[in-house]
N, C-alpha and C. Protein backbone atom coordinates (compact mmCIF):
# COMPACT_ATOMS: atom_id res chain seq x y z
N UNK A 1 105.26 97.40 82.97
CA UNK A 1 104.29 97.09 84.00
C UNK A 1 104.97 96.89 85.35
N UNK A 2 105.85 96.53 85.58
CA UNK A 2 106.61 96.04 86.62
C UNK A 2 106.65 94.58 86.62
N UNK A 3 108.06 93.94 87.12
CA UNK A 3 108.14 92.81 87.27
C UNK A 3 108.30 92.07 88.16
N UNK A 4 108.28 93.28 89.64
CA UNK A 4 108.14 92.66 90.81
C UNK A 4 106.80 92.29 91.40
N UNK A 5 106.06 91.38 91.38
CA UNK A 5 104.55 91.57 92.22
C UNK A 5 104.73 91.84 93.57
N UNK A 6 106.11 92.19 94.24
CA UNK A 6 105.91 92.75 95.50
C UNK A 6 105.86 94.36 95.21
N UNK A 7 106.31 94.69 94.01
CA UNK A 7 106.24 96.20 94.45
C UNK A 7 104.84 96.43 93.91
N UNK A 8 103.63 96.17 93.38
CA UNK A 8 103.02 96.80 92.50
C UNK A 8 101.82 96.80 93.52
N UNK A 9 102.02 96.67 95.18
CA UNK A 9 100.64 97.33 95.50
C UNK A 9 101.51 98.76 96.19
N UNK A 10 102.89 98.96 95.72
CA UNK A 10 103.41 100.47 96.10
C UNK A 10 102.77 101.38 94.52
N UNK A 11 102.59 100.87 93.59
CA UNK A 11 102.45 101.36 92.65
C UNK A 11 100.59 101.51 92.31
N UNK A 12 99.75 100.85 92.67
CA UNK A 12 98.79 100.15 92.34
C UNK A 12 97.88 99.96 93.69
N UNK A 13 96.74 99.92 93.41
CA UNK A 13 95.72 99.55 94.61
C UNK A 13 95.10 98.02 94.16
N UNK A 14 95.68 97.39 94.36
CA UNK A 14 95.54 95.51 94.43
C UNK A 14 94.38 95.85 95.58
N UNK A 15 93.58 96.16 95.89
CA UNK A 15 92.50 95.55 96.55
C UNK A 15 91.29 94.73 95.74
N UNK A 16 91.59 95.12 94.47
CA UNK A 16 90.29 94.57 93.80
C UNK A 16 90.78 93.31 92.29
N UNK A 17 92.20 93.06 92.85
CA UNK A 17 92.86 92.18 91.66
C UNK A 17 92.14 90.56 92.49
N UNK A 18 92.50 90.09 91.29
CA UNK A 18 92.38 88.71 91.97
C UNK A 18 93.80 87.75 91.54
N UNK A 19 93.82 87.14 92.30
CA UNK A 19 95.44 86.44 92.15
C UNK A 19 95.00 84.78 92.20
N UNK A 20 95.33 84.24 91.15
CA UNK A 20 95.33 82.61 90.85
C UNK A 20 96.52 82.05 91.17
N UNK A 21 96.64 80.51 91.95
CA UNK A 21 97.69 79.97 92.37
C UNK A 21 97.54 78.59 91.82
N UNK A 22 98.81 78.14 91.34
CA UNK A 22 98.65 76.45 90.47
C UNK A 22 99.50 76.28 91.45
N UNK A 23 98.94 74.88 92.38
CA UNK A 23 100.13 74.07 93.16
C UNK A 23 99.92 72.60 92.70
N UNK A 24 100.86 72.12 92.63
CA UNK A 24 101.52 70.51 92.58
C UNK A 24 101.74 69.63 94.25
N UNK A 25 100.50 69.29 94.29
CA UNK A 25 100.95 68.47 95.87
C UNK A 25 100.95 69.84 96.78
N UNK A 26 101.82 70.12 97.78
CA UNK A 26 101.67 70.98 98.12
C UNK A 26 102.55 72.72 97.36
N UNK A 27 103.36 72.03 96.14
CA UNK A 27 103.88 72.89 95.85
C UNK A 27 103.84 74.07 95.20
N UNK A 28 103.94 75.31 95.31
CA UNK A 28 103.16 76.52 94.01
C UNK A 28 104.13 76.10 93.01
N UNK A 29 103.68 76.32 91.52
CA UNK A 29 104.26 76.10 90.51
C UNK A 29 104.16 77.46 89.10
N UNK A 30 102.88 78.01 89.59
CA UNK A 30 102.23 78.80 88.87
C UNK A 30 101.27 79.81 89.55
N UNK A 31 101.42 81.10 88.62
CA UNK A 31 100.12 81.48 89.16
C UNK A 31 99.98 82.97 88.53
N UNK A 32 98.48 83.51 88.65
CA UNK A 32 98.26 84.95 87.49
C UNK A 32 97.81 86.15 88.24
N UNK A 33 97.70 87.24 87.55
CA UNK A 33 97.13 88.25 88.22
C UNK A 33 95.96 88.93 87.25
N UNK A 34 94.12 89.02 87.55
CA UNK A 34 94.06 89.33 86.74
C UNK A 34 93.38 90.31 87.13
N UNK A 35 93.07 91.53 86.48
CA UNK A 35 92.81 92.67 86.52
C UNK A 35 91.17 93.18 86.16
N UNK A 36 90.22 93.48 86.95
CA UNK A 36 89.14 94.49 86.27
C UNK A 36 88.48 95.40 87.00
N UNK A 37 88.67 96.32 86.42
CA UNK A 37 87.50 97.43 86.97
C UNK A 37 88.76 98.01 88.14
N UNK A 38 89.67 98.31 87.52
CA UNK A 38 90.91 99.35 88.09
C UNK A 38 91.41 100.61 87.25
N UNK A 39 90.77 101.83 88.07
CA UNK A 39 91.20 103.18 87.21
C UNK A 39 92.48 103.74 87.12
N UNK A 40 93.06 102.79 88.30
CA UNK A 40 94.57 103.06 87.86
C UNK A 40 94.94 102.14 87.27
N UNK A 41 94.49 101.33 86.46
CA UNK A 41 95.35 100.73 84.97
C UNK A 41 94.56 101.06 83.75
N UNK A 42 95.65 101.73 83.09
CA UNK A 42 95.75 102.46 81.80
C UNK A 42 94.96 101.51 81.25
N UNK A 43 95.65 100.32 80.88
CA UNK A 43 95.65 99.16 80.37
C UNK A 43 94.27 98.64 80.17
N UNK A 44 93.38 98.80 80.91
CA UNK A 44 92.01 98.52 80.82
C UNK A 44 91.07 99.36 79.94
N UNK A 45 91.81 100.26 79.42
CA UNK A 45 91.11 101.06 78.43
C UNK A 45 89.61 102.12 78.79
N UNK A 46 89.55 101.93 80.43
CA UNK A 46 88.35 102.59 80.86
C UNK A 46 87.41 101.85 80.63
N UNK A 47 87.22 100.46 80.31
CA UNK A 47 86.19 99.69 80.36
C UNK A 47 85.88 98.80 81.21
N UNK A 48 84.61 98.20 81.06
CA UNK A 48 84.38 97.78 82.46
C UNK A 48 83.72 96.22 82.26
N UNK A 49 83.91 95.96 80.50
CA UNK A 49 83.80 94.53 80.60
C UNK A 49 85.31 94.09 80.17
N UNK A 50 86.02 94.62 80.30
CA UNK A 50 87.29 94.16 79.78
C UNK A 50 88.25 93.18 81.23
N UNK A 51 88.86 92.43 81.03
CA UNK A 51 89.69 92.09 82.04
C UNK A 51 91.40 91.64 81.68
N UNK A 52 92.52 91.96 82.28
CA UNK A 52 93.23 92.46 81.92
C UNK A 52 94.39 90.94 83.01
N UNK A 53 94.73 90.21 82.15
CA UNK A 53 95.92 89.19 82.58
C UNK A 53 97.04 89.91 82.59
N UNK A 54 97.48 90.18 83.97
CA UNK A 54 98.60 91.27 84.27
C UNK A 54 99.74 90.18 84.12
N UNK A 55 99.86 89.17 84.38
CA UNK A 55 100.89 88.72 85.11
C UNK A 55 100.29 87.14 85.15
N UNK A 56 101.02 86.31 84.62
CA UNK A 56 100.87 84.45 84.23
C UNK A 56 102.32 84.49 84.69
N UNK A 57 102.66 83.28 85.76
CA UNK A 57 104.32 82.56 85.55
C UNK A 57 103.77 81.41 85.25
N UNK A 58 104.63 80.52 85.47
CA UNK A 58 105.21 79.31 85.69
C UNK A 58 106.55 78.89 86.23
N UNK A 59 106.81 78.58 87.32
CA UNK A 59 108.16 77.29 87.77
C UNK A 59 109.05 77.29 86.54
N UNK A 60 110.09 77.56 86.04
CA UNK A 60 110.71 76.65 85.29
C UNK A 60 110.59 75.28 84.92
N UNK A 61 110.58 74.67 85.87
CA UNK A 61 110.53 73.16 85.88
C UNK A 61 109.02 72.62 85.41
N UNK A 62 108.28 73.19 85.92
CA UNK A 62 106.91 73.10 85.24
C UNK A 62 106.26 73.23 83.94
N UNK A 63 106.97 74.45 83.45
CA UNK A 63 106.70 74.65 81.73
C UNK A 63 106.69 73.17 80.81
N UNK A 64 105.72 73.49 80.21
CA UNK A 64 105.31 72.43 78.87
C UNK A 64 104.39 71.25 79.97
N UNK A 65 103.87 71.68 80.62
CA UNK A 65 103.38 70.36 81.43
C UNK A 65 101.76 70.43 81.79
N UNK A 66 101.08 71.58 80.83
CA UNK A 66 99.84 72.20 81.10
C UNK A 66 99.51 73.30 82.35
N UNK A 67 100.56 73.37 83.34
CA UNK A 67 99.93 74.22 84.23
C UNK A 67 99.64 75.54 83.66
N UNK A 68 100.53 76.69 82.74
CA UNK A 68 100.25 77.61 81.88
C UNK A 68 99.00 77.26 81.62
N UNK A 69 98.43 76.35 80.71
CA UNK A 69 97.06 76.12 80.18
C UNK A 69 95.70 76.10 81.24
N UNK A 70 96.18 75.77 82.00
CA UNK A 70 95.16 75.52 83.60
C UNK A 70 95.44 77.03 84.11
N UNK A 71 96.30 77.59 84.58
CA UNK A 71 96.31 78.83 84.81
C UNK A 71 95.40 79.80 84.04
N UNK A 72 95.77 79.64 83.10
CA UNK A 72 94.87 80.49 82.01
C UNK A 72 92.66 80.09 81.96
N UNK A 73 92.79 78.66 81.78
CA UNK A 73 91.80 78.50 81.68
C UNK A 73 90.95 79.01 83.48
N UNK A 74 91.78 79.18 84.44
CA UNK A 74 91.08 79.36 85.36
C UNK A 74 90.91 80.52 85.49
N UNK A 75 91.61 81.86 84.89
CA UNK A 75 91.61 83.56 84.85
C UNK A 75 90.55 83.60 83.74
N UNK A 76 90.51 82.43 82.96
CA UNK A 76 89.24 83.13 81.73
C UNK A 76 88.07 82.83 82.81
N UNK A 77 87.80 81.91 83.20
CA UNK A 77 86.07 81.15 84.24
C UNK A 77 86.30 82.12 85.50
N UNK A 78 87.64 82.78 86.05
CA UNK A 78 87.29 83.64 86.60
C UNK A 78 86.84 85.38 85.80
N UNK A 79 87.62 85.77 85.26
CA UNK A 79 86.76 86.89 84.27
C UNK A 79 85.51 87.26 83.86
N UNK A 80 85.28 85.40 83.20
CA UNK A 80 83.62 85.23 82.93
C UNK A 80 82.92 85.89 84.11
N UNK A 81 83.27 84.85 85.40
CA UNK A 81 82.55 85.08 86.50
C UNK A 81 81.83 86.65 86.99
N UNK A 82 83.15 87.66 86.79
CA UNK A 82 83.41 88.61 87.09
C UNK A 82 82.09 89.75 85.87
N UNK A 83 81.53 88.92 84.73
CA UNK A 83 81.20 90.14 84.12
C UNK A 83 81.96 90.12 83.05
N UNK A 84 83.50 89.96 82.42
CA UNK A 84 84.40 90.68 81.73
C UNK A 84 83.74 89.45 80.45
N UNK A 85 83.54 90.62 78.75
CA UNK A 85 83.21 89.66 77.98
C UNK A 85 85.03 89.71 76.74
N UNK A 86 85.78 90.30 77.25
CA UNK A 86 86.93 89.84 77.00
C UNK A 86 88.29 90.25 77.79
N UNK A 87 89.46 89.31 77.66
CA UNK A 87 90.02 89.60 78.09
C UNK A 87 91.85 89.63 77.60
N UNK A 88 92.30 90.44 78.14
CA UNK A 88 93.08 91.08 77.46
C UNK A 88 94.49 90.72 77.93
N UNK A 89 95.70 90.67 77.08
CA UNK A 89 97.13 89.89 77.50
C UNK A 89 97.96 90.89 76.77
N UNK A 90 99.40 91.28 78.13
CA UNK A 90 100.61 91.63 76.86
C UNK A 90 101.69 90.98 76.96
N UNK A 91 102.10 90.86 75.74
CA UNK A 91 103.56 90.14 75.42
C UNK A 91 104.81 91.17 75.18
N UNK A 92 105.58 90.88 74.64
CA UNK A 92 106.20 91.69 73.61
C UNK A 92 106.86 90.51 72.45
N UNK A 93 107.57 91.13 71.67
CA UNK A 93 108.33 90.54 70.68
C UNK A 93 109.18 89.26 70.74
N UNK A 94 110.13 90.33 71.86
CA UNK A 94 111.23 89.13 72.78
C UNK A 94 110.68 87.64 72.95
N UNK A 95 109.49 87.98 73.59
CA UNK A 95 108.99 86.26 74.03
C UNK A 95 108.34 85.78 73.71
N UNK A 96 109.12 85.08 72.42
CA UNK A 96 107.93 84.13 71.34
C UNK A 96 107.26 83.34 71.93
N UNK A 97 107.48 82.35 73.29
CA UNK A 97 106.73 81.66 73.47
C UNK A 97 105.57 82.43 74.08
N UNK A 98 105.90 83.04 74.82
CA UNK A 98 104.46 83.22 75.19
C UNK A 98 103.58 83.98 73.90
N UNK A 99 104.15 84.60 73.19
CA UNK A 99 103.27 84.98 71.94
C UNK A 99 102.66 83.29 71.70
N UNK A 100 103.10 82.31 71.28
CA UNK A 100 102.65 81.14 70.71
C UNK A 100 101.77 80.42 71.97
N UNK A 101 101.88 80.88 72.61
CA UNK A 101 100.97 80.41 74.30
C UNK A 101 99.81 81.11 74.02
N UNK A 102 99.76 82.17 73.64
CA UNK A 102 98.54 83.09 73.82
C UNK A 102 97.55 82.75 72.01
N UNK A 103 98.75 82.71 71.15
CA UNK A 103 97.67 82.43 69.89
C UNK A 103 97.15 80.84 70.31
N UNK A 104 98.16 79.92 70.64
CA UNK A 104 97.48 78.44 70.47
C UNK A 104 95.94 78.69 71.51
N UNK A 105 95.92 79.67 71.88
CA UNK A 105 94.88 79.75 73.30
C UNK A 105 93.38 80.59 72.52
N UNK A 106 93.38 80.97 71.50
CA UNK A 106 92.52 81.47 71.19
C UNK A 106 92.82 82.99 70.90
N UNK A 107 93.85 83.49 71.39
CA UNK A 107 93.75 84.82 71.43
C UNK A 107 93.96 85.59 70.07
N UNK A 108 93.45 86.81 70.10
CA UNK A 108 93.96 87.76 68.72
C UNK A 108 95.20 88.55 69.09
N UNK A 109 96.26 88.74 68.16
CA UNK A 109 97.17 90.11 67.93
C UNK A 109 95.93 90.88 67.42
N UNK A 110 96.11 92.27 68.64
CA UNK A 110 95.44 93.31 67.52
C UNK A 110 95.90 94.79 67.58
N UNK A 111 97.32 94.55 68.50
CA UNK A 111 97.87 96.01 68.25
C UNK A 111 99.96 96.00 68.22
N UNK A 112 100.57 96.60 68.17
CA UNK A 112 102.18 96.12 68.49
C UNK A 112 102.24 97.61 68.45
N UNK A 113 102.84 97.96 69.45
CA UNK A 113 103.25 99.28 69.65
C UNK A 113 104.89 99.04 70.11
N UNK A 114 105.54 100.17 69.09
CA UNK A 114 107.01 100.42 68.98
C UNK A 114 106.95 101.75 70.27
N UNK A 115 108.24 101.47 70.78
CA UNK A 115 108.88 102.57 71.28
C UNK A 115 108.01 102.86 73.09
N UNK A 116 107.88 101.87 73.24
CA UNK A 116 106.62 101.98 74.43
C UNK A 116 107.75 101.70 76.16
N UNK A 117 108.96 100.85 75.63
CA UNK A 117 109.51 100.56 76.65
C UNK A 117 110.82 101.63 76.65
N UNK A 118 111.06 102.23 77.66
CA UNK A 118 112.07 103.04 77.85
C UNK A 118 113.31 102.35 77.60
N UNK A 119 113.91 102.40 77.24
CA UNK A 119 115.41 101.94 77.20
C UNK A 119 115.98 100.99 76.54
N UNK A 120 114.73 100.47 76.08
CA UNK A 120 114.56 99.44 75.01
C UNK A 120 113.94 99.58 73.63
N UNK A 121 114.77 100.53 72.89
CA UNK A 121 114.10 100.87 72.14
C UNK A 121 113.64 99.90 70.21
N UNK A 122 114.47 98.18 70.74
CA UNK A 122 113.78 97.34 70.39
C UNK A 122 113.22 96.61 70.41
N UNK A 123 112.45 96.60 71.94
CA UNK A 123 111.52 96.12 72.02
C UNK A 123 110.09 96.22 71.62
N UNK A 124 109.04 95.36 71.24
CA UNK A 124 107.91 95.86 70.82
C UNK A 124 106.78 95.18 72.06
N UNK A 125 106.07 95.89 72.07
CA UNK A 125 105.04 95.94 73.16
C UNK A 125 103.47 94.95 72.15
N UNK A 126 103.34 94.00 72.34
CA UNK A 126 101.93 93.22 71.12
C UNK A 126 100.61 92.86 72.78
N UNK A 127 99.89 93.27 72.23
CA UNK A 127 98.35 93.35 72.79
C UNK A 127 97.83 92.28 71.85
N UNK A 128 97.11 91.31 72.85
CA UNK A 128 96.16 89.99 72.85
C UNK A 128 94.83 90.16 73.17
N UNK A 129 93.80 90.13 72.84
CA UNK A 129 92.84 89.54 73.13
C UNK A 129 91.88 88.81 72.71
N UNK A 130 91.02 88.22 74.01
CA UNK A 130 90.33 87.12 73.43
C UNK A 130 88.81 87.07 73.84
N UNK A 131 87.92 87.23 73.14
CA UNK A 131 86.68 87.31 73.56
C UNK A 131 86.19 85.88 74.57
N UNK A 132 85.25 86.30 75.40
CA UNK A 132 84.93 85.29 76.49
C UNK A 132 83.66 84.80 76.21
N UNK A 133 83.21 85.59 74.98
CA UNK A 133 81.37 84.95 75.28
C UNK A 133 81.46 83.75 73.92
């Protein structure tokens, strides 16, 4: 997907993403990107109730402290908002936690695709989702 969010409106037409920000006092700590009703992402499967969590951080220092959980819960009430009756997360293998972030959250595994990342050819690519209604 890319891991810079500065490059991906060279890649991507971000006019219609919406971007969530978790701050602490005045500080950012967190924040998501979430995706719907973009024909340039594959990822959306051509649907148009689907919505697509590109991109969740967190601060280092912040992890385990609920902002992840608040982040999230605010991309699902925004999704809802939006129309989307589910919405959709990728992980891979490598990063158990966020695999265990996304099941404690409700979500389903419902696909793992091998061989998807170039150069990494052990990495596995796992698709989440979680119905909104």
């Amino acid at each position: 997907m890319g891991d810079n969010p500065l490059e991906w409106a060279n890649r991507f037409d971000v006019s219609q993403w919406h971007f969530l920000v978790a701050y602490v006092d005045a500080l950012r700590v967190g924040g998501a990107a979430l995706i719907m009703n973009a024909p340039d992402v594959e990822m959306l499967d051509g649907r148009k109730d689907l919505a697509l969590l590109w991109d969740i951080r967190v601060a280092p220092a912040f992890r385990s402290r609920g902002v992840g959980s608040a982040v999230l819960a605010a991309a699902e009430t925004e999704a809802t908002s939006l129309g989307a009756a589910e919405l959709k997360v990728e992980t891979q293998t490598v990063n158990v936690p966020a695999c265990r972030f996304y099941e404690s959250h409700g979500f389903e595994l419902r696909q793992a695709n091998a061989g998807i990342y170039e150069g990494l050819p052990n990495e596995i690519q796992l698709l989440w989702y979680k119905s909104l209604n």
